[in-house]
Every structure is written in C-alpha cells, then in structure tokens.
N, C-alpha and C. Protein backbone atom coordinates (compact mmCIF):
# COMPACT_ATOMS: atom_id res chain seq x y z
N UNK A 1 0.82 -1.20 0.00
CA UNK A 1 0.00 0.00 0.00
C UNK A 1 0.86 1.26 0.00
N UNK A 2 1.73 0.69 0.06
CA UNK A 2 3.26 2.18 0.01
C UNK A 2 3.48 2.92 1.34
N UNK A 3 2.89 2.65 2.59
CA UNK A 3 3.22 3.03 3.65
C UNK A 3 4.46 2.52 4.10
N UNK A 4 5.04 3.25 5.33
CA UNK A 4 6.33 2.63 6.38
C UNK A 4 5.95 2.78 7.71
N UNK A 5 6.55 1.95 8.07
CA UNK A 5 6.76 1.81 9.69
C UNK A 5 7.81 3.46 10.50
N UNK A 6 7.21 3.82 11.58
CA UNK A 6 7.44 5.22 11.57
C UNK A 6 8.90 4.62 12.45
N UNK A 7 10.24 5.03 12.22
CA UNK A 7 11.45 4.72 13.38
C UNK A 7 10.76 4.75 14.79
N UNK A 8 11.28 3.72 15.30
CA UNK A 8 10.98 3.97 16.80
C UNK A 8 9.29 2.96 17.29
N UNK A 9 8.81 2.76 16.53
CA UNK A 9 7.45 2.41 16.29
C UNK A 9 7.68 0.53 17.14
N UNK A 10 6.90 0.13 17.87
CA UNK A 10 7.02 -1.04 18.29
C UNK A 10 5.50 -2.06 17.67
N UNK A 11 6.14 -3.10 18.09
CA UNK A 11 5.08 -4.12 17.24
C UNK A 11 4.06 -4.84 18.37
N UNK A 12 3.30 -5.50 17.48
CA UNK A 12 2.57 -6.47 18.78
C UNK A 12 2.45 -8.08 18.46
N UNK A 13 2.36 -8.92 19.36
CA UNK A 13 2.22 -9.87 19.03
C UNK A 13 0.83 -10.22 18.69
N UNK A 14 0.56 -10.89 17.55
CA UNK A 14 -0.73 -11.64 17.25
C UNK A 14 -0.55 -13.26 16.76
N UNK A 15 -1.33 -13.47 17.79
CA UNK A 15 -1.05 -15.22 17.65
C UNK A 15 -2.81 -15.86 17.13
N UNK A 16 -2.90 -16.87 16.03
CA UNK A 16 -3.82 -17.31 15.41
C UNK A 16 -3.69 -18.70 15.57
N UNK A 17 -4.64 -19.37 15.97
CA UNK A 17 -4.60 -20.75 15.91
C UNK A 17 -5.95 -21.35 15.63
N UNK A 18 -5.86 -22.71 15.12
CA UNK A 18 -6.84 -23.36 15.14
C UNK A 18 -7.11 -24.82 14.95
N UNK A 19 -7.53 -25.81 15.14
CA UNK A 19 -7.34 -27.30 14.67
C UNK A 19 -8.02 -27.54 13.16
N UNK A 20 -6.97 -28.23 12.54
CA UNK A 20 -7.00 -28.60 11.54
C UNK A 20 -7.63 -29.86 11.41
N UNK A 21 -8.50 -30.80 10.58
CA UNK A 21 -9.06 -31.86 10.26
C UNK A 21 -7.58 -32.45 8.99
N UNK A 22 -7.04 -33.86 9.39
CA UNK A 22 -6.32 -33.91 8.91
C UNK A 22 -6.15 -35.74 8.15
N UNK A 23 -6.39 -35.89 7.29
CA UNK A 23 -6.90 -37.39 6.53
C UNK A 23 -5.74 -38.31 6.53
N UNK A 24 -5.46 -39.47 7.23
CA UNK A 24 -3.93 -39.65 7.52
C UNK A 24 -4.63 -41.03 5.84
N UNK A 25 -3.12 -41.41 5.85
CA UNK A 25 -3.03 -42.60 5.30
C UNK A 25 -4.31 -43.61 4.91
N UNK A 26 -4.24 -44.57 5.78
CA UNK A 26 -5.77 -44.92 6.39
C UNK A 26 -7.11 -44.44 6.08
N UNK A 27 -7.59 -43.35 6.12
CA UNK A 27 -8.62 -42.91 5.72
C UNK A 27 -9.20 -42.27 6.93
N UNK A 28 -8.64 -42.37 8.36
CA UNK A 28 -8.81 -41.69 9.59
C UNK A 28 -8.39 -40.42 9.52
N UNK A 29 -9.38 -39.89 10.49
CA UNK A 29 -9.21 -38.46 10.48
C UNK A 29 -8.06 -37.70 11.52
N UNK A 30 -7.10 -37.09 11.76
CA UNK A 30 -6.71 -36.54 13.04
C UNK A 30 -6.93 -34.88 13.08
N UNK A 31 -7.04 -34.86 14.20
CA UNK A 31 -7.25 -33.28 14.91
C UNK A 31 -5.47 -32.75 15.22
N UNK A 32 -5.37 -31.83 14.03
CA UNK A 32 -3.93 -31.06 14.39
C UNK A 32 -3.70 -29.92 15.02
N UNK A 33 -3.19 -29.28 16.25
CA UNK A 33 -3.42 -28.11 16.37
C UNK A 33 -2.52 -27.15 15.28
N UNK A 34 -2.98 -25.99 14.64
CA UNK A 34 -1.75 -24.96 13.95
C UNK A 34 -1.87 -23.78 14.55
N UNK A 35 -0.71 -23.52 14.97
CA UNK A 35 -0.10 -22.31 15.54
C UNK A 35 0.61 -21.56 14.73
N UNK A 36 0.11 -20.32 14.57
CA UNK A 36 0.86 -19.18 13.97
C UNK A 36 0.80 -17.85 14.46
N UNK A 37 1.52 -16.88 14.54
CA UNK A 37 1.95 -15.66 15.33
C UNK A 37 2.30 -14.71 14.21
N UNK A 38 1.78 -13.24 14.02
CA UNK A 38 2.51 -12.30 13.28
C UNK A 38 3.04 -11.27 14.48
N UNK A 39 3.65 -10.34 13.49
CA UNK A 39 4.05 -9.24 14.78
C UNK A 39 3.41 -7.85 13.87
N UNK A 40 2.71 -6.95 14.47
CA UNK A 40 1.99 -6.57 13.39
C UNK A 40 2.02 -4.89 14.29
N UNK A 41 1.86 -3.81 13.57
CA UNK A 41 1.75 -2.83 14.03
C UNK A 41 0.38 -1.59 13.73
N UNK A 42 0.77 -0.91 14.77
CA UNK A 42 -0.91 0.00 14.94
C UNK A 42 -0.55 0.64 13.88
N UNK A 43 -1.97 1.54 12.96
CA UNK A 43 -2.30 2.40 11.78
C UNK A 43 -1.54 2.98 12.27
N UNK A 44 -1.56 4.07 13.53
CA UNK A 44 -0.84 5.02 13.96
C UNK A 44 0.26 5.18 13.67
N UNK A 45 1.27 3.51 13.95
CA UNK A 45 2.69 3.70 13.40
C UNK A 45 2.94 3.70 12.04
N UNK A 46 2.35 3.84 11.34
CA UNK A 46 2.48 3.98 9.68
C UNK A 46 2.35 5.50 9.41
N UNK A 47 3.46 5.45 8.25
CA UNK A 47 3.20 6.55 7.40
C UNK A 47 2.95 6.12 5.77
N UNK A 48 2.59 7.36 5.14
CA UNK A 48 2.53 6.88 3.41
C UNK A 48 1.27 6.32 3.18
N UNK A 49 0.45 5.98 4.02
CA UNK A 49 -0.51 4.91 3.02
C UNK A 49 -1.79 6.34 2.71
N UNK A 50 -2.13 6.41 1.67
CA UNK A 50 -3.65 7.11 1.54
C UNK A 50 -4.61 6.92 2.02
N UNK A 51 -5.21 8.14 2.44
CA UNK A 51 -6.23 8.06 3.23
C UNK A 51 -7.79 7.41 3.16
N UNK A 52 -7.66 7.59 1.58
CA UNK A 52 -8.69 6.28 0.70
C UNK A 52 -8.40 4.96 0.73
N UNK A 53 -7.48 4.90 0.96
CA UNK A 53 -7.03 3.13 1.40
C UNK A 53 -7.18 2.95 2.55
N UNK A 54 -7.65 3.49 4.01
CA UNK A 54 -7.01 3.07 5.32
C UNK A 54 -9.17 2.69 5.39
N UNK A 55 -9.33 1.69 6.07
CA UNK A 55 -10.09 1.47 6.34
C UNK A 55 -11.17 2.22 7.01
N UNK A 56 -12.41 2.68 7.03
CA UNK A 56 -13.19 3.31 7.59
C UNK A 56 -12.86 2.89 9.35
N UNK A 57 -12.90 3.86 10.46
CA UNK A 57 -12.72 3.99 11.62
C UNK A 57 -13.97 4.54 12.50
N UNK A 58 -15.12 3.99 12.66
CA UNK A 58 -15.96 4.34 13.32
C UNK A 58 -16.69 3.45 14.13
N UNK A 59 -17.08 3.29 15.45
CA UNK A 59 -17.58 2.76 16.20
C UNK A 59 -19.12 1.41 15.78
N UNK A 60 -18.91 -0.07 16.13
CA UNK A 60 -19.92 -0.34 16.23
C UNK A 60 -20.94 -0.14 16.62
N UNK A 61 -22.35 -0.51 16.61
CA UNK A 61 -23.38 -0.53 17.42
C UNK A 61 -24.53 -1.19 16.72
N UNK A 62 -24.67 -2.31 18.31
CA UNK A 62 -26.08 -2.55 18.03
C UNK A 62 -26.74 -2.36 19.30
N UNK A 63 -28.04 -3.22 19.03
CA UNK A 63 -29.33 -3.50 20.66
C UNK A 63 -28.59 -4.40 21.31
N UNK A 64 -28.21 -4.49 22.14
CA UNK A 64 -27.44 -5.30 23.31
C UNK A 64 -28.04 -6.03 23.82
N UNK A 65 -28.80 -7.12 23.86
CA UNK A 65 -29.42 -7.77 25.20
C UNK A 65 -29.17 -8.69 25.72
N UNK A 66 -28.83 -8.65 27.36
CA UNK A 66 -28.45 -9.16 28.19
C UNK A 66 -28.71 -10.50 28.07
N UNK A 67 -27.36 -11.17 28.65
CA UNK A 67 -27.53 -12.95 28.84
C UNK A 67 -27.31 -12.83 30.64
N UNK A 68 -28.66 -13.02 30.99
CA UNK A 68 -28.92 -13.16 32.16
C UNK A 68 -27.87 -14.00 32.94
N UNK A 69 -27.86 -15.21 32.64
CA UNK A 69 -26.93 -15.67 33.76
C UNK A 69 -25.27 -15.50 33.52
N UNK A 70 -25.25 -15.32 32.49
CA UNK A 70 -23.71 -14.03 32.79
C UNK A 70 -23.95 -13.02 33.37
N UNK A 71 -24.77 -12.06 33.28
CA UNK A 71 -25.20 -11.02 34.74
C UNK A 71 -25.40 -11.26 35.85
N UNK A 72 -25.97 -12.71 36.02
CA UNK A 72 -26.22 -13.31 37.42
C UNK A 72 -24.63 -13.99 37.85
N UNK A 73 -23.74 -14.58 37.37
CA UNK A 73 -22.65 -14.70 37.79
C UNK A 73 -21.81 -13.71 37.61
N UNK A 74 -21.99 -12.67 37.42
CA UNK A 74 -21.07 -11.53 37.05
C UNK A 74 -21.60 -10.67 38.96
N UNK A 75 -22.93 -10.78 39.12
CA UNK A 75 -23.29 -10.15 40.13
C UNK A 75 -23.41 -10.67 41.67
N UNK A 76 -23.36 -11.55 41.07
CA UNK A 76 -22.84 -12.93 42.47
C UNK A 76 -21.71 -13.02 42.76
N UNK A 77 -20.50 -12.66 41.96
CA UNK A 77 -19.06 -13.01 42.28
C UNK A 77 -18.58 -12.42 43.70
N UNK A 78 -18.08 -12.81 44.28
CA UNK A 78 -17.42 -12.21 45.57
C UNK A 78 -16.90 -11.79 45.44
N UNK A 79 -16.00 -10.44 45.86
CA UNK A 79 -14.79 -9.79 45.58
C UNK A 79 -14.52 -10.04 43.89
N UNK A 80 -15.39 -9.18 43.38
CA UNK A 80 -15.06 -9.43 42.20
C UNK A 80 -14.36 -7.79 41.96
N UNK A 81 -13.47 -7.87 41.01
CA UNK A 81 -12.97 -6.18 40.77
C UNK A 81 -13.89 -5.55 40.04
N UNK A 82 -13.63 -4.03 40.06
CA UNK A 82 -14.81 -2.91 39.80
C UNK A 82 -15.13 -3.44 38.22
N UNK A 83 -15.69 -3.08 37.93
CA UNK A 83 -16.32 -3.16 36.69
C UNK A 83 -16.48 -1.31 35.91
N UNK A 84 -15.70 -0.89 35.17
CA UNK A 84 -16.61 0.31 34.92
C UNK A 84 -16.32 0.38 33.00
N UNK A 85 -17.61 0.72 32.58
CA UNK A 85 -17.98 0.60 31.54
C UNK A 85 -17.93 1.95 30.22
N UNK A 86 -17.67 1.89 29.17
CA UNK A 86 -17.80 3.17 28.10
C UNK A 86 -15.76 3.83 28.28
N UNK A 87 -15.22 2.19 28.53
CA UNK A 87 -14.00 2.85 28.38
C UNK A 87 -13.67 2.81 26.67
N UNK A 88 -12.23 3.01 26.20
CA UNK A 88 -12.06 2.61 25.11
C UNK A 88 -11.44 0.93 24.72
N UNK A 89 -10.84 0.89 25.69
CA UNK A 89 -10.33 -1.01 25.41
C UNK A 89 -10.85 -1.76 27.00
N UNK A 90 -10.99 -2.85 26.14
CA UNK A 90 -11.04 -3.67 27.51
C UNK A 90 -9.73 -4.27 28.38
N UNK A 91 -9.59 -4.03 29.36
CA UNK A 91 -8.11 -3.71 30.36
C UNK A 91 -8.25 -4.77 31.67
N UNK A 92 -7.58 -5.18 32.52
CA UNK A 92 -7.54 -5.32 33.50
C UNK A 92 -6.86 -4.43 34.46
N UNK A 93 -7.07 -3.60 35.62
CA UNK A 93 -5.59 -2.68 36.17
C UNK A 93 -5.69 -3.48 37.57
N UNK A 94 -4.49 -4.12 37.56
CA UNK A 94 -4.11 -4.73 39.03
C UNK A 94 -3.63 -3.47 40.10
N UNK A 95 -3.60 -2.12 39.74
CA UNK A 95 -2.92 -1.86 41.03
C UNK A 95 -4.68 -0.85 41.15
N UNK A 96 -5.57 -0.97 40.90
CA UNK A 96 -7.06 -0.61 41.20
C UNK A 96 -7.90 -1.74 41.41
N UNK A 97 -7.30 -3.05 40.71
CA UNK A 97 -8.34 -4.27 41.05
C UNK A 97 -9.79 -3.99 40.40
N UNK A 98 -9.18 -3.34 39.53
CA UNK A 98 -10.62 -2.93 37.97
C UNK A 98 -10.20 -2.92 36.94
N UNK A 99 -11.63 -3.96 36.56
CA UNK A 99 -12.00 -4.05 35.19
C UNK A 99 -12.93 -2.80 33.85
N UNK A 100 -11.69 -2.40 33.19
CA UNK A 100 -12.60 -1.19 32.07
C UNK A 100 -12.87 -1.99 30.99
N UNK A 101 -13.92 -1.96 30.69
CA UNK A 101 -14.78 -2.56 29.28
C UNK A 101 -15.48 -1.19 28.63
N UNK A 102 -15.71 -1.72 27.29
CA UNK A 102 -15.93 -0.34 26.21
C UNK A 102 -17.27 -1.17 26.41
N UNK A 103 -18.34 -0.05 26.11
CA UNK A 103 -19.88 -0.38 26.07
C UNK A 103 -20.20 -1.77 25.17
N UNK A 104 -21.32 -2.56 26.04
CA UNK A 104 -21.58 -3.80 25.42
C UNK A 104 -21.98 -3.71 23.94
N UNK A 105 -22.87 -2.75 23.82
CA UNK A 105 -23.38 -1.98 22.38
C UNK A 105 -22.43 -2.29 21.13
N UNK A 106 -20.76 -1.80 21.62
CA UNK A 106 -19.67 -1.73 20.83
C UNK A 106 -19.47 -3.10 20.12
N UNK A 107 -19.56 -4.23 20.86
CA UNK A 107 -19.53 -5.65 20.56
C UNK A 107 -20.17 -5.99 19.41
N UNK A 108 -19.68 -7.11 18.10
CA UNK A 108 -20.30 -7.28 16.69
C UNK A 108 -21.56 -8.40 17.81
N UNK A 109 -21.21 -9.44 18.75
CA UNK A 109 -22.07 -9.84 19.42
C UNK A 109 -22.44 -10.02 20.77
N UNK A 110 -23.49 -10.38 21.51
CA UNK A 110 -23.63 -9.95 22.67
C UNK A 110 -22.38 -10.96 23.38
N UNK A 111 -22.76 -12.54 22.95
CA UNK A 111 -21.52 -13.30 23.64
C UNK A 111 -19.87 -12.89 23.87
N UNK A 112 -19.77 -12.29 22.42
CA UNK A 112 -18.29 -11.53 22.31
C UNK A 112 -18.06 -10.45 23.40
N UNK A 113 -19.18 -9.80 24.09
CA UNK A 113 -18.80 -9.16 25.63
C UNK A 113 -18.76 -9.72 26.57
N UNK A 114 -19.34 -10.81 27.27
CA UNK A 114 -19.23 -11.28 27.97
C UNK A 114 -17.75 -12.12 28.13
N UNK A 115 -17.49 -13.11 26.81
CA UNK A 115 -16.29 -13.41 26.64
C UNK A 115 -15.12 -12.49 26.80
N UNK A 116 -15.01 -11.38 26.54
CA UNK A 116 -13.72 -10.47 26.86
C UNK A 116 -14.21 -10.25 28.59
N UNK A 117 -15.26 -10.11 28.74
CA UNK A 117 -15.49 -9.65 30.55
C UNK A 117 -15.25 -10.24 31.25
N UNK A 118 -15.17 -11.23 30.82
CA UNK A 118 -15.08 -12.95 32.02
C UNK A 118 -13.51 -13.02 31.71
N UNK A 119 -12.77 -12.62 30.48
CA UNK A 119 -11.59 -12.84 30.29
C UNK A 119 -10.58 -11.83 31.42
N UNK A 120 -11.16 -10.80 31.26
CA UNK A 120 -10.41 -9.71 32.02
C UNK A 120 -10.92 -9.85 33.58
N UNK A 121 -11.80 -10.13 33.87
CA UNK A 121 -12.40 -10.22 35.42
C UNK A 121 -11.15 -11.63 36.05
N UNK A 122 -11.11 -12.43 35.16
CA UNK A 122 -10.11 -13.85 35.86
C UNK A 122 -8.51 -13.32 36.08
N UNK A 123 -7.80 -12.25 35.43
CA UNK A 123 -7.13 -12.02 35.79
C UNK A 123 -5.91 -12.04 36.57
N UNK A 124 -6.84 -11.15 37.78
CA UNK A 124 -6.19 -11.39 38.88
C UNK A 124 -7.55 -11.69 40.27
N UNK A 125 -8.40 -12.51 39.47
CA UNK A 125 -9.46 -12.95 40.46
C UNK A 125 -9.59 -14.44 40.66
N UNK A 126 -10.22 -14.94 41.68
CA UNK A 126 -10.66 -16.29 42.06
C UNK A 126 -12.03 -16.27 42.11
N UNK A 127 -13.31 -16.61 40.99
CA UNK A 127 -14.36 -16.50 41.83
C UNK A 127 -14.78 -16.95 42.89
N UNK A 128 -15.74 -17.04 43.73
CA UNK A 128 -16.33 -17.39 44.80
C UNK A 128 -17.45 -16.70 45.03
N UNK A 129 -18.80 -17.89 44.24
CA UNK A 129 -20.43 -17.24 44.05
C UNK A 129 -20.78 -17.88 45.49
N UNK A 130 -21.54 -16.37 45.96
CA UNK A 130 -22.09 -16.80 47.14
C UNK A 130 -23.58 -17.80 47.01
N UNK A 131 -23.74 -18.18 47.85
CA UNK A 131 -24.95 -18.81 47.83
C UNK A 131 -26.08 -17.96 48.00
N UNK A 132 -27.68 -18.70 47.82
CA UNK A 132 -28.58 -17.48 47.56
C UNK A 132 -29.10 -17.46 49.16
C-alpha cells in the first residue's frame, strides 16, 4: 500500500490458531493443532498509506441484550474487581483491582462481551459465588 513503519514504532504480538481436520493414510481423520503468530503494528505507526485506502474507523453498534446468567454470575461473584464501563479497550488494572470494558453496544455480538469480561475479570481474580 506504500506506507512505512514510523522509526521507533514497536510491534505487537498476534497469535492465530486453530485445529485442523487432517486425513492420515488410512482414511482416519486426526485433529492437528496450527499455531501461527505475526508481529503486526498500529495504523498510527504507519506513514505513506492514503487516506482512501485506510479502512473506515468508526464505532460499532447494536441493541445489546443481556444474557442473564452471565449477569447473574457476574453479580454474584465475591470480591469481584470494579467493573466500569464506556472505556475505550477492555483492560484489567491490578494496582485498582478494575475491570474497564468499552460499552456492550460496541460488541459485533452480545456473547463476544461477555467473553472479553469474564476474560479480564479472571485475571487477577478467584471466583467465589455466594450462595442465595
């Protein structure tokens, strides 16, 4: 696309995996795992590319609706860390013992929030649901 990497600019790791269906000899099937990793960098660190080429940058949104018993174990947890919501990334901060999540809305689906929430809440947590 004719852009560069700006000096100084650092990368990130992105790791992709998935199991492969794999037909041996025999006619049996095996389950392979494949692992692959790029190192890939933010728009930000680029220069050169046109501005008609860079992908549109604007916020999802849809109707959000709640999966109850992820709210019910989300609200049951004991000592669970703060929760606060309409950040820009989803974070864990160990030295606040809170969790920032960007609005559920933002999510392409409702499961895909919960999955990053439950990801970042385990952290640096142990649950322990009280009883009713």
């Amino acid at each position: 696309m004719g852009g560069s990497i700006k000096r100084g600019a650092k990368s990130f790791l992105v790791v992709f995996w998935k199991i492969l269906e794999v037909t041996r000899n025999d006619g049996n099937m095996d389950e392979v795992p494949m692992l692959r990793y790029y190192r890939v960098f933010h728009i930000d660190q680029v220069t050169g590319i046109p501005k008609n080429k860079l992908p549109e940058n604007k916020s999802h949104d849809h109707n959000f609706d709640p999966i109850g018993l992820c709210d019910e174990l989300v609200e049951r947890w004991y000592d669970s860390p703060k929760i606060e919501l309409g950040k820009t990334r989803a974070c864990y901060i160990p030295a606040f013992d809170k969790v920032e999540m960007p609005s559920p809305r933002t999510f392409f689906v409702d499961e895909q929030y919960y999955s990053t929430l439950f990801h970042e809440l385990i952290h640096n947590a142990v649950p322990v649901i009280m009883p009713n």
